[in-house]
C-alpha atoms as a PDB file:
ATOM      1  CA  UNK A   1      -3.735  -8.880  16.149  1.00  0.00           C
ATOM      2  CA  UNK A   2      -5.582  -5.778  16.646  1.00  0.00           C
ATOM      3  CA  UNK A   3      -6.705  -5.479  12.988  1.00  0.00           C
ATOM      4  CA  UNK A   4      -7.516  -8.943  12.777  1.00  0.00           C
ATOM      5  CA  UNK A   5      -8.941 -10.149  15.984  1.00  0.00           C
ATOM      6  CA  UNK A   6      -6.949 -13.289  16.904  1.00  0.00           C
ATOM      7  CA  UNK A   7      -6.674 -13.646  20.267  1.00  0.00           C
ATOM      8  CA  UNK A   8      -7.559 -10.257  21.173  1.00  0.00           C
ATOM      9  CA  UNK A   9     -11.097  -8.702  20.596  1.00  0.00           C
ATOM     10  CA  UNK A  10     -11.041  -7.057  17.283  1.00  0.00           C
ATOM     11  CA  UNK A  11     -10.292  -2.849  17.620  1.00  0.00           C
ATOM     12  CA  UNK A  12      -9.106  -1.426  14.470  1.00  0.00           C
ATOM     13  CA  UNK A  13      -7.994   1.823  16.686  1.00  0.00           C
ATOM     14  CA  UNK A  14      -5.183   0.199  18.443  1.00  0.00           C
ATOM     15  CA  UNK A  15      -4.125  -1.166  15.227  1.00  0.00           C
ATOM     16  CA  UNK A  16      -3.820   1.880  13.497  1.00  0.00           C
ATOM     17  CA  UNK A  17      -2.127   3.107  17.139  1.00  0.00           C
ATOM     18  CA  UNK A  18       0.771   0.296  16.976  1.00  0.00           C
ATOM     19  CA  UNK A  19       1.146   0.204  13.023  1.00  0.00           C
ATOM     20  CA  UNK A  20       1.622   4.371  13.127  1.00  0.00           C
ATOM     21  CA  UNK A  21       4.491   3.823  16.332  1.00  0.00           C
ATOM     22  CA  UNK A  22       6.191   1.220  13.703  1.00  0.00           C
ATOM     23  CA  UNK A  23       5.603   2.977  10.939  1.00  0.00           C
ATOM     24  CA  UNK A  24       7.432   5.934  12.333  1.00  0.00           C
ATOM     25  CA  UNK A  25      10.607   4.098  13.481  1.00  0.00           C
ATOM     26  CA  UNK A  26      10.341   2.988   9.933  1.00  0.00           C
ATOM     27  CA  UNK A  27       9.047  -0.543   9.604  1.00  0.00           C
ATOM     28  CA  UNK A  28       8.024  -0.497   6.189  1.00  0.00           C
ATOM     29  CA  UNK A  29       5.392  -3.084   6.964  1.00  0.00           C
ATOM     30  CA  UNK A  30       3.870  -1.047   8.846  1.00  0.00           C
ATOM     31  CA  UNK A  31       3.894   2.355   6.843  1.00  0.00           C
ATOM     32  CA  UNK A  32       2.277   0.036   4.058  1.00  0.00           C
ATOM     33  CA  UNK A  33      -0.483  -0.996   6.803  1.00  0.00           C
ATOM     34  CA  UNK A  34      -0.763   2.692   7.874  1.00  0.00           C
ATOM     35  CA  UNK A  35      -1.181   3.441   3.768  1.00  0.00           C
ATOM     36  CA  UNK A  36      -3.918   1.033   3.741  1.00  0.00           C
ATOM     37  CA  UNK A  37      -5.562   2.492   6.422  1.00  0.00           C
ATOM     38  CA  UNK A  38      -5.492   6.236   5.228  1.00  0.00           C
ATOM     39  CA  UNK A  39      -6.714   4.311   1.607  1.00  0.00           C
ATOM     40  CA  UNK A  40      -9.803   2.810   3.313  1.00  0.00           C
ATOM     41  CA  UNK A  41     -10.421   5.781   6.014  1.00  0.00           C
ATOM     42  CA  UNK A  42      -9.905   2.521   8.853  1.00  0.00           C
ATOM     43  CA  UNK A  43     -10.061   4.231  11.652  1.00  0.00           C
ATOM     44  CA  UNK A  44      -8.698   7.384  10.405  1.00  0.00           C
ATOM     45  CA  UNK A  45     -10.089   9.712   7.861  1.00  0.00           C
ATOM     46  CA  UNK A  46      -9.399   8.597   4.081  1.00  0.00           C
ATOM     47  CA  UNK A  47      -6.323  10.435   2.426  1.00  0.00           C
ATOM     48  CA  UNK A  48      -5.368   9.568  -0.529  1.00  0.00           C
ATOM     49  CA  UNK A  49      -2.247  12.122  -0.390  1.00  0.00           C
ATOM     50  CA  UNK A  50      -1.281  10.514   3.702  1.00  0.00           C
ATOM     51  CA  UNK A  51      -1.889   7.147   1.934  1.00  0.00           C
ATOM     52  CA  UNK A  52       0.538   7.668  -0.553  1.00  0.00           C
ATOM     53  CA  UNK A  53       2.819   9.226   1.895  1.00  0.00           C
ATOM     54  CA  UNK A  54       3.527   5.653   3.501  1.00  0.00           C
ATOM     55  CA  UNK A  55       3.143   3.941   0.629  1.00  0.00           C
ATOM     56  CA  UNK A  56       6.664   6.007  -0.392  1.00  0.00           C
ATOM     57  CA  UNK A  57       8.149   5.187   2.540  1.00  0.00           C
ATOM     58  CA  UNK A  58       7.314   1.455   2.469  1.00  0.00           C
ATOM     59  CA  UNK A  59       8.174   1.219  -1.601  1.00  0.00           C
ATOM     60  CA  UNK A  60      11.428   3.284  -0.369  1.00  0.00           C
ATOM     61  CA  UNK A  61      12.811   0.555   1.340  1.00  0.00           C
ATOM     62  CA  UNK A  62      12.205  -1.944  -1.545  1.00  0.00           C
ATOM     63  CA  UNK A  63       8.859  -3.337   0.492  1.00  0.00           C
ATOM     64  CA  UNK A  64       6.800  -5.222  -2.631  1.00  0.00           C
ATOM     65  CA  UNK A  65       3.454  -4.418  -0.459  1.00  0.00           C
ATOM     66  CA  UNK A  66       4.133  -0.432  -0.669  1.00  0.00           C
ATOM     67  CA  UNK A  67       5.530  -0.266  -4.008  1.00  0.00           C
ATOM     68  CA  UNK A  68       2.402  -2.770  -5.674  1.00  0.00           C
ATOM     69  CA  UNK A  69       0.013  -0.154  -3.740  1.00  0.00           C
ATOM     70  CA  UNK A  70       1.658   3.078  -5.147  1.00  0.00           C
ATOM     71  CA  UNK A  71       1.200   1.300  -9.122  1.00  0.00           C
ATOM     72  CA  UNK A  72      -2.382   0.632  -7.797  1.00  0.00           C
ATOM     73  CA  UNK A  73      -2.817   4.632  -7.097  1.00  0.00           C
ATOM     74  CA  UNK A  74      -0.655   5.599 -10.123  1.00  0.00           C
ATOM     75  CA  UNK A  75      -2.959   2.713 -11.867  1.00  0.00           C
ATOM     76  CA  UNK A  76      -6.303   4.342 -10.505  1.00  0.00           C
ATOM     77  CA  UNK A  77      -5.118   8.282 -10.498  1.00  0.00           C
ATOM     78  CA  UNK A  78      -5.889   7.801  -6.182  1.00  0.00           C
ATOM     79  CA  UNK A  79      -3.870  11.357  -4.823  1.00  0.00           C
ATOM     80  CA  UNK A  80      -1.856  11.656  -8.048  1.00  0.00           C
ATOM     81  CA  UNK A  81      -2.652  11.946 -12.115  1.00  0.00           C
ATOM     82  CA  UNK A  82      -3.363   8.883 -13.576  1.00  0.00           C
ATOM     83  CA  UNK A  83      -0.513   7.265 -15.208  1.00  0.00           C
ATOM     84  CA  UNK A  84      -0.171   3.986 -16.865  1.00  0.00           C
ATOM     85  CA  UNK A  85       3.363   3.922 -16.983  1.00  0.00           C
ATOM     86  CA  UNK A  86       4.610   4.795 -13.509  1.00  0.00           C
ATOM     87  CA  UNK A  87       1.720   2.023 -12.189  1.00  0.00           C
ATOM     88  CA  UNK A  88       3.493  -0.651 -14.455  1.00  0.00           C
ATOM     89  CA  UNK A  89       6.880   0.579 -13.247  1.00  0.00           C
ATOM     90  CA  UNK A  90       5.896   0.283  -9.758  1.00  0.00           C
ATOM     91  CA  UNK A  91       4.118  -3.302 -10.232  1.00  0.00           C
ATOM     92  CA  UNK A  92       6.909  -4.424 -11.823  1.00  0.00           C
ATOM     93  CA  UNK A  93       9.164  -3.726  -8.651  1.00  0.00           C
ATOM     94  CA  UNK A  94       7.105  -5.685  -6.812  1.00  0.00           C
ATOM     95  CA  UNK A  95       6.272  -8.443  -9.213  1.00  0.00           C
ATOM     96  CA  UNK A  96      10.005  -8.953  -9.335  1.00  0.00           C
ATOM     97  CA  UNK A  97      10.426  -9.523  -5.542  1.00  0.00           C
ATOM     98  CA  UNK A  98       7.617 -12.434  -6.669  1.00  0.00           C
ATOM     99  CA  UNK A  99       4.976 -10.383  -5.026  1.00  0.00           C
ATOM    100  CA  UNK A 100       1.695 -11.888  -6.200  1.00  0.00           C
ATOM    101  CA  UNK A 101      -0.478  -8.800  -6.441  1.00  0.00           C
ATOM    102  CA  UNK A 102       2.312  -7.090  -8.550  1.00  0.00           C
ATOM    103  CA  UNK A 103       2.467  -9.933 -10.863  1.00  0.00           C
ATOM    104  CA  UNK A 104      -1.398  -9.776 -11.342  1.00  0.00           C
ATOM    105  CA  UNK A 105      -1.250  -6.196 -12.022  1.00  0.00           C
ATOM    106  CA  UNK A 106       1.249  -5.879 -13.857  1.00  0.00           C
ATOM    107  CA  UNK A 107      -0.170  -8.930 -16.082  1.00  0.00           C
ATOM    108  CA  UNK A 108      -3.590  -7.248 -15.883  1.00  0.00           C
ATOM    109  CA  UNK A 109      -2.101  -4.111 -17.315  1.00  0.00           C
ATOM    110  CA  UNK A 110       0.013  -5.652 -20.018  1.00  0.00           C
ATOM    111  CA  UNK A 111      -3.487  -8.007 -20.936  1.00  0.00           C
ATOM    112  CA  UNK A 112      -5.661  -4.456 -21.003  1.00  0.00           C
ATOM    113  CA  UNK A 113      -3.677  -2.702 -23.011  1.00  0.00           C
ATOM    114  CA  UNK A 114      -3.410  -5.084 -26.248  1.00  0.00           C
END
């Protein structure tokens, strides 16, 4: 609610604040939120390397969210080389838990490279 601004006045800070206590009792929801927020720099400075951090603990746990963002920085070579392969590997975990961003990735991957 914090992040969004539903009911509470929007403050990015205590979002990051409560997704970083989840994140390390290991909600993977959360690391993946905490991920995106060290992608962005939301109200912490951009990392690539923490980003990717969470984003392994998340896709650890089999959460589609963590492993479709570490394709996206394998896709995009964001605090790692570049590499096609492990992206589509990674999509493809999450595009088989029916996660739609891993399906269009992965689809957008297989489409690019004919």
């Amino acid at each position: 609610m914090c992040a969004n601004g539903p009911g509470v006045k929007q403050v990015i800070a205590g979002a990051v604040r409560w997704y970083r206590k989840a994140a390390e009792q290991g909600h993977a929801g959360d690391q993946c939120n905490l991920g995106v927020a060290y992608a962005n720099g939301r109200d912490v400075k951009q990392g690539a390397a923490e980003a990717m951090r969470w984003y392994w603990k998340a896709a650890e746990q089999e959460h589609a969210g963590g492993q479709c963002n570490l394709g996206f920085m394998y896709d995009n070579g964001q605090g790692v080389k570049q590499d096609a392969a492990e992206a589509v590997r990674w999509y493809l975990m999450a595009a088989e838990q029916i996660y739609a961003d891993g399906q269009y990735n992965l689809g957008f991957m297989q489409t690019a490279e004919v």
